[in-house]
N, C-alpha and C. Protein backbone atom coordinates (compact mmCIF):
# COMPACT_ATOMS: atom_id res chain seq x y z
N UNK A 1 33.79 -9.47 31.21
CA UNK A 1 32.37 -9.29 30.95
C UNK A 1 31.98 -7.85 31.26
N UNK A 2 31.15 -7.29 30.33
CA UNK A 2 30.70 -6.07 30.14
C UNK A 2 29.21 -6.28 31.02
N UNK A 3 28.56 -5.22 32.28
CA UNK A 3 27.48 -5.39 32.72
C UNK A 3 26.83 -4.31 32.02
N UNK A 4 25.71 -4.46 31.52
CA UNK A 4 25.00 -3.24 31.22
C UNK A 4 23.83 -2.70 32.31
N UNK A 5 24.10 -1.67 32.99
CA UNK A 5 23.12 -1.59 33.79
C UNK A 5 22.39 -0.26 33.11
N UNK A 6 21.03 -0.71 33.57
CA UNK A 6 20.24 0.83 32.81
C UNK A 6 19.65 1.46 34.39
N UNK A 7 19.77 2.60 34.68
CA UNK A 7 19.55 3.38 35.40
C UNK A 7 18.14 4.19 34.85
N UNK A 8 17.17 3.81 35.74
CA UNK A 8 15.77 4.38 35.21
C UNK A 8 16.44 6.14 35.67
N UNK A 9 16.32 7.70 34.90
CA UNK A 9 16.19 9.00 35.57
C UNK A 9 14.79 9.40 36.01
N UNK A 10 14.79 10.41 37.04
CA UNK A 10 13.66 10.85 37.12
C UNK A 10 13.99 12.45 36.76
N UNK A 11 13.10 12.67 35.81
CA UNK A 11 12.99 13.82 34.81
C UNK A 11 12.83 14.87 36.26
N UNK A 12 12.27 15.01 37.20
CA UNK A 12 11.51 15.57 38.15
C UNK A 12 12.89 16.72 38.87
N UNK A 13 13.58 15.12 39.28
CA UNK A 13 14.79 15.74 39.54
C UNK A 13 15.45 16.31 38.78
N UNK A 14 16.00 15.67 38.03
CA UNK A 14 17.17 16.40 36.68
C UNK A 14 16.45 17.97 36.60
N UNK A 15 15.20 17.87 36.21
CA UNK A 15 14.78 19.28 36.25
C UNK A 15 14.96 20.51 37.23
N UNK A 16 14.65 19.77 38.72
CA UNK A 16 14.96 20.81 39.85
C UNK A 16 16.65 20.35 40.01
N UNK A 17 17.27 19.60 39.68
CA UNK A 17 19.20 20.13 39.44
C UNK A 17 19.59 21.03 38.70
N UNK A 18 18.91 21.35 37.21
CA UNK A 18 18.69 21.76 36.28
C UNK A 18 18.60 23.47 36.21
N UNK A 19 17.62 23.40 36.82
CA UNK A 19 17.20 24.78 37.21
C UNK A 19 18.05 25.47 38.71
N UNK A 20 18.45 24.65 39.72
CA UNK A 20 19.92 25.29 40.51
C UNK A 20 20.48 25.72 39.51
N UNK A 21 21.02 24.87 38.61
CA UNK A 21 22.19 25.01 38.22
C UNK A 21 22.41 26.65 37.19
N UNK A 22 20.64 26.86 36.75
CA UNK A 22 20.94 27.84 36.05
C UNK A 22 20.89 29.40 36.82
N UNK A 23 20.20 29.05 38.06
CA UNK A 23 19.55 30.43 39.11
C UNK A 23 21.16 30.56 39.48
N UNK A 24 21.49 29.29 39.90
CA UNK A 24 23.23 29.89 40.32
C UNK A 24 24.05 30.57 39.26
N UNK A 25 24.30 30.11 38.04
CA UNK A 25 25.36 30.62 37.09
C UNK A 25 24.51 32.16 36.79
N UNK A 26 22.88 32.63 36.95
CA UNK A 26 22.70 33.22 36.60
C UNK A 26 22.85 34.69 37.73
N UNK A 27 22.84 34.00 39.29
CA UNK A 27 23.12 34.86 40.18
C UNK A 27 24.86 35.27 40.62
N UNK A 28 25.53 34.16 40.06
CA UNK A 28 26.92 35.09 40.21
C UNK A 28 27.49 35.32 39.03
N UNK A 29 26.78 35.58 37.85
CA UNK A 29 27.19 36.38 36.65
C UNK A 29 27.08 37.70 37.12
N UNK A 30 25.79 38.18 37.91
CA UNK A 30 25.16 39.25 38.25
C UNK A 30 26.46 39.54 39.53
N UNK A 31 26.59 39.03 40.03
CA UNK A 31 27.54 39.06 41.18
C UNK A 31 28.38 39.99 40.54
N UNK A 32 29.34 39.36 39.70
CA UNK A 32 30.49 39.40 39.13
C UNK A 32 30.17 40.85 38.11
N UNK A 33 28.84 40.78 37.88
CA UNK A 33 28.87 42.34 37.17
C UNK A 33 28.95 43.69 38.08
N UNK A 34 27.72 43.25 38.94
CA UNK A 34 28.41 44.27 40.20
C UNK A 34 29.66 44.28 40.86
N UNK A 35 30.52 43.53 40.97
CA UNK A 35 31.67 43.49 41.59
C UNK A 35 32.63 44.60 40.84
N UNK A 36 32.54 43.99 38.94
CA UNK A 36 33.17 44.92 38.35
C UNK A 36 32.74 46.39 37.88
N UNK A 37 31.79 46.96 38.48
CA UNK A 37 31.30 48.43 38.39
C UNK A 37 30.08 48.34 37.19
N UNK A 38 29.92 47.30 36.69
CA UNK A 38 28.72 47.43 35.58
C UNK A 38 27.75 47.90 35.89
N UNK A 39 26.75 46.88 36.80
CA UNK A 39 25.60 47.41 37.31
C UNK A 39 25.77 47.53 38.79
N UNK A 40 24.97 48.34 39.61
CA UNK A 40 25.16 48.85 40.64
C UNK A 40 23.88 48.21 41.82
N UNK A 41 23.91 46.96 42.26
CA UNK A 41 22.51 46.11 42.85
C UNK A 41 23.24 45.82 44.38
N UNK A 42 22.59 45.96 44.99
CA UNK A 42 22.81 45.54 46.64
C UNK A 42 22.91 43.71 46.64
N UNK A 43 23.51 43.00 45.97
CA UNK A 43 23.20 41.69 46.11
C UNK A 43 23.52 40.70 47.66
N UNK A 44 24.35 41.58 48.15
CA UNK A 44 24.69 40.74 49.61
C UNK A 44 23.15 40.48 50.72
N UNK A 45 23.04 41.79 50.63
CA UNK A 45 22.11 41.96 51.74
C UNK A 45 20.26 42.94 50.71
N UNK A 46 20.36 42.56 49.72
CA UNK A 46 18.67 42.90 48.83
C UNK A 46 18.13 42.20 49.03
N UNK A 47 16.60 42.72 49.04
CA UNK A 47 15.60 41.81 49.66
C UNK A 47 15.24 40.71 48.29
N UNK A 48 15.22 40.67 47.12
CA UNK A 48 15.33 39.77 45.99
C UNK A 48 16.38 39.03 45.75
N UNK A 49 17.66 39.53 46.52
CA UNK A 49 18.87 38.61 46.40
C UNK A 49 18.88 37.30 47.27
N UNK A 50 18.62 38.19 48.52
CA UNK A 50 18.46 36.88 49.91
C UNK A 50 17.74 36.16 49.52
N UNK A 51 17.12 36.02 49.12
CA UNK A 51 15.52 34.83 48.54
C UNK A 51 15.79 34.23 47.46
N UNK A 52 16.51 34.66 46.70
CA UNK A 52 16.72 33.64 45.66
C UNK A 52 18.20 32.92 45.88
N UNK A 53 18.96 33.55 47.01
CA UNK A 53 19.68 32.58 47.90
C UNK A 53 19.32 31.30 48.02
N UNK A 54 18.31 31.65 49.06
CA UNK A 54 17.74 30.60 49.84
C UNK A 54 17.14 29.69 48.76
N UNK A 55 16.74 30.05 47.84
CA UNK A 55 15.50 29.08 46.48
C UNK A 55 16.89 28.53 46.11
N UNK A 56 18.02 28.68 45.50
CA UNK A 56 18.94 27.80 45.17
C UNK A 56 19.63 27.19 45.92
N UNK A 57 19.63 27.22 46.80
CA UNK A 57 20.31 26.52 48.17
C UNK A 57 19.71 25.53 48.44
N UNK A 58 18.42 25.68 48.43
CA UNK A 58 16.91 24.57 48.77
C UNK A 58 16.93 23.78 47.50
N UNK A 59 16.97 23.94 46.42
CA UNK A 59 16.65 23.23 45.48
C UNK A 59 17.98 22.51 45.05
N UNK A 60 19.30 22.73 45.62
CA UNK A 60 20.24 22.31 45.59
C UNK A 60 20.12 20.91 46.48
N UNK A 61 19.70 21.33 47.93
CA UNK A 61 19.85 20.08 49.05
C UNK A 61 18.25 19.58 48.65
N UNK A 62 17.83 20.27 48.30
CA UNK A 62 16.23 19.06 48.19
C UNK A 62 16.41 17.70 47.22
N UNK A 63 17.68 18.37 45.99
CA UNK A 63 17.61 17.11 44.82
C UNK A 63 18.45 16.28 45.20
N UNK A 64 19.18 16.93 45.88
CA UNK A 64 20.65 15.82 46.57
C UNK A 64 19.89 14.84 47.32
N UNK A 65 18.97 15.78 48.55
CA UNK A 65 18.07 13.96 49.46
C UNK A 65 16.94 13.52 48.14
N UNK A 66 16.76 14.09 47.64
CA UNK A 66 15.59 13.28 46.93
C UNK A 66 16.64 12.19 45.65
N UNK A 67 17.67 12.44 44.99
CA UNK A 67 18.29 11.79 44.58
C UNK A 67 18.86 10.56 45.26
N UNK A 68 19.26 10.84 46.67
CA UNK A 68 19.53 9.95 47.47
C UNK A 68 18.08 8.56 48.17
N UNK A 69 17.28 9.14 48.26
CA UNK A 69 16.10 8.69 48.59
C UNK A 69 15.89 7.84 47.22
N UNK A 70 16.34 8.06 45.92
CA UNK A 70 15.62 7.37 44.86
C UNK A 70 16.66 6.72 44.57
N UNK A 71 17.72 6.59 44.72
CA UNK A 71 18.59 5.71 44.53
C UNK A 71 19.00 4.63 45.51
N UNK A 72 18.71 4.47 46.38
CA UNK A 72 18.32 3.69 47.45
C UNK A 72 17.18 3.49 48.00
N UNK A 73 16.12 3.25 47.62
CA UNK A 73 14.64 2.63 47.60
C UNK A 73 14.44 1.05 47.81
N UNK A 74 15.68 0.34 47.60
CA UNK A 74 16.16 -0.66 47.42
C UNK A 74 16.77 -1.23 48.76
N UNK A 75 16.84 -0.32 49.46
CA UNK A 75 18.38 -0.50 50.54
C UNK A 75 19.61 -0.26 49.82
N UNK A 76 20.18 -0.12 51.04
CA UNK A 76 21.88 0.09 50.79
C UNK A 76 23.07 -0.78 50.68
N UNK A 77 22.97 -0.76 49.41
CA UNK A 77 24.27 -2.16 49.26
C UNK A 77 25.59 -1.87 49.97
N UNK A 78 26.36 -2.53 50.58
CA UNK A 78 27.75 -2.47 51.05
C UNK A 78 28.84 -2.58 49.92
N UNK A 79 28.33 -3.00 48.69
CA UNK A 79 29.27 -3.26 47.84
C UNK A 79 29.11 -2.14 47.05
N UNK A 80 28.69 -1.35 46.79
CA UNK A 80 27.95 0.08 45.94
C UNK A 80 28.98 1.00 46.13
């Protein structure tokens, strides 16, 4: 027997995963250009780098508990 389960998403999240996902690929492209002599940006220690550190880092662990929080609203099955 085939179960079909439908999993309601919340757009909310997917969106703030969404947007990590692009601040990251878009901050170590930049990485990776300075590394190879392209452009020339202080990214370790710039005052626009550190901060958008921290904004993808946060929006990384915020969707993880809030994903977790919405997927267990229910309690926590042992069999899951």
């Amino acid at each position: 027997f085939k179960i079909l389960v439908l999993i309601r998403r919340n757009n909310y999240i997917d969106l703030m995963r969404a947007t990590a996902i692009i601040l990251m690929v878009a901050f170590h492209f930049v990485w990776d250009l300075n590394y190879f002599g392209y452009i020339r940006t202080d990214i370790p220690n710039g005052f626009f780098w550190k901060e958008l550190r921290a904004v993808i880092v946060s929006y990384f662990l915020f969707s993880v508990g809030a994903s977790l929080v919405y997927t267990y609203q229910g309690g926590i099955s042992a069999k899951k």
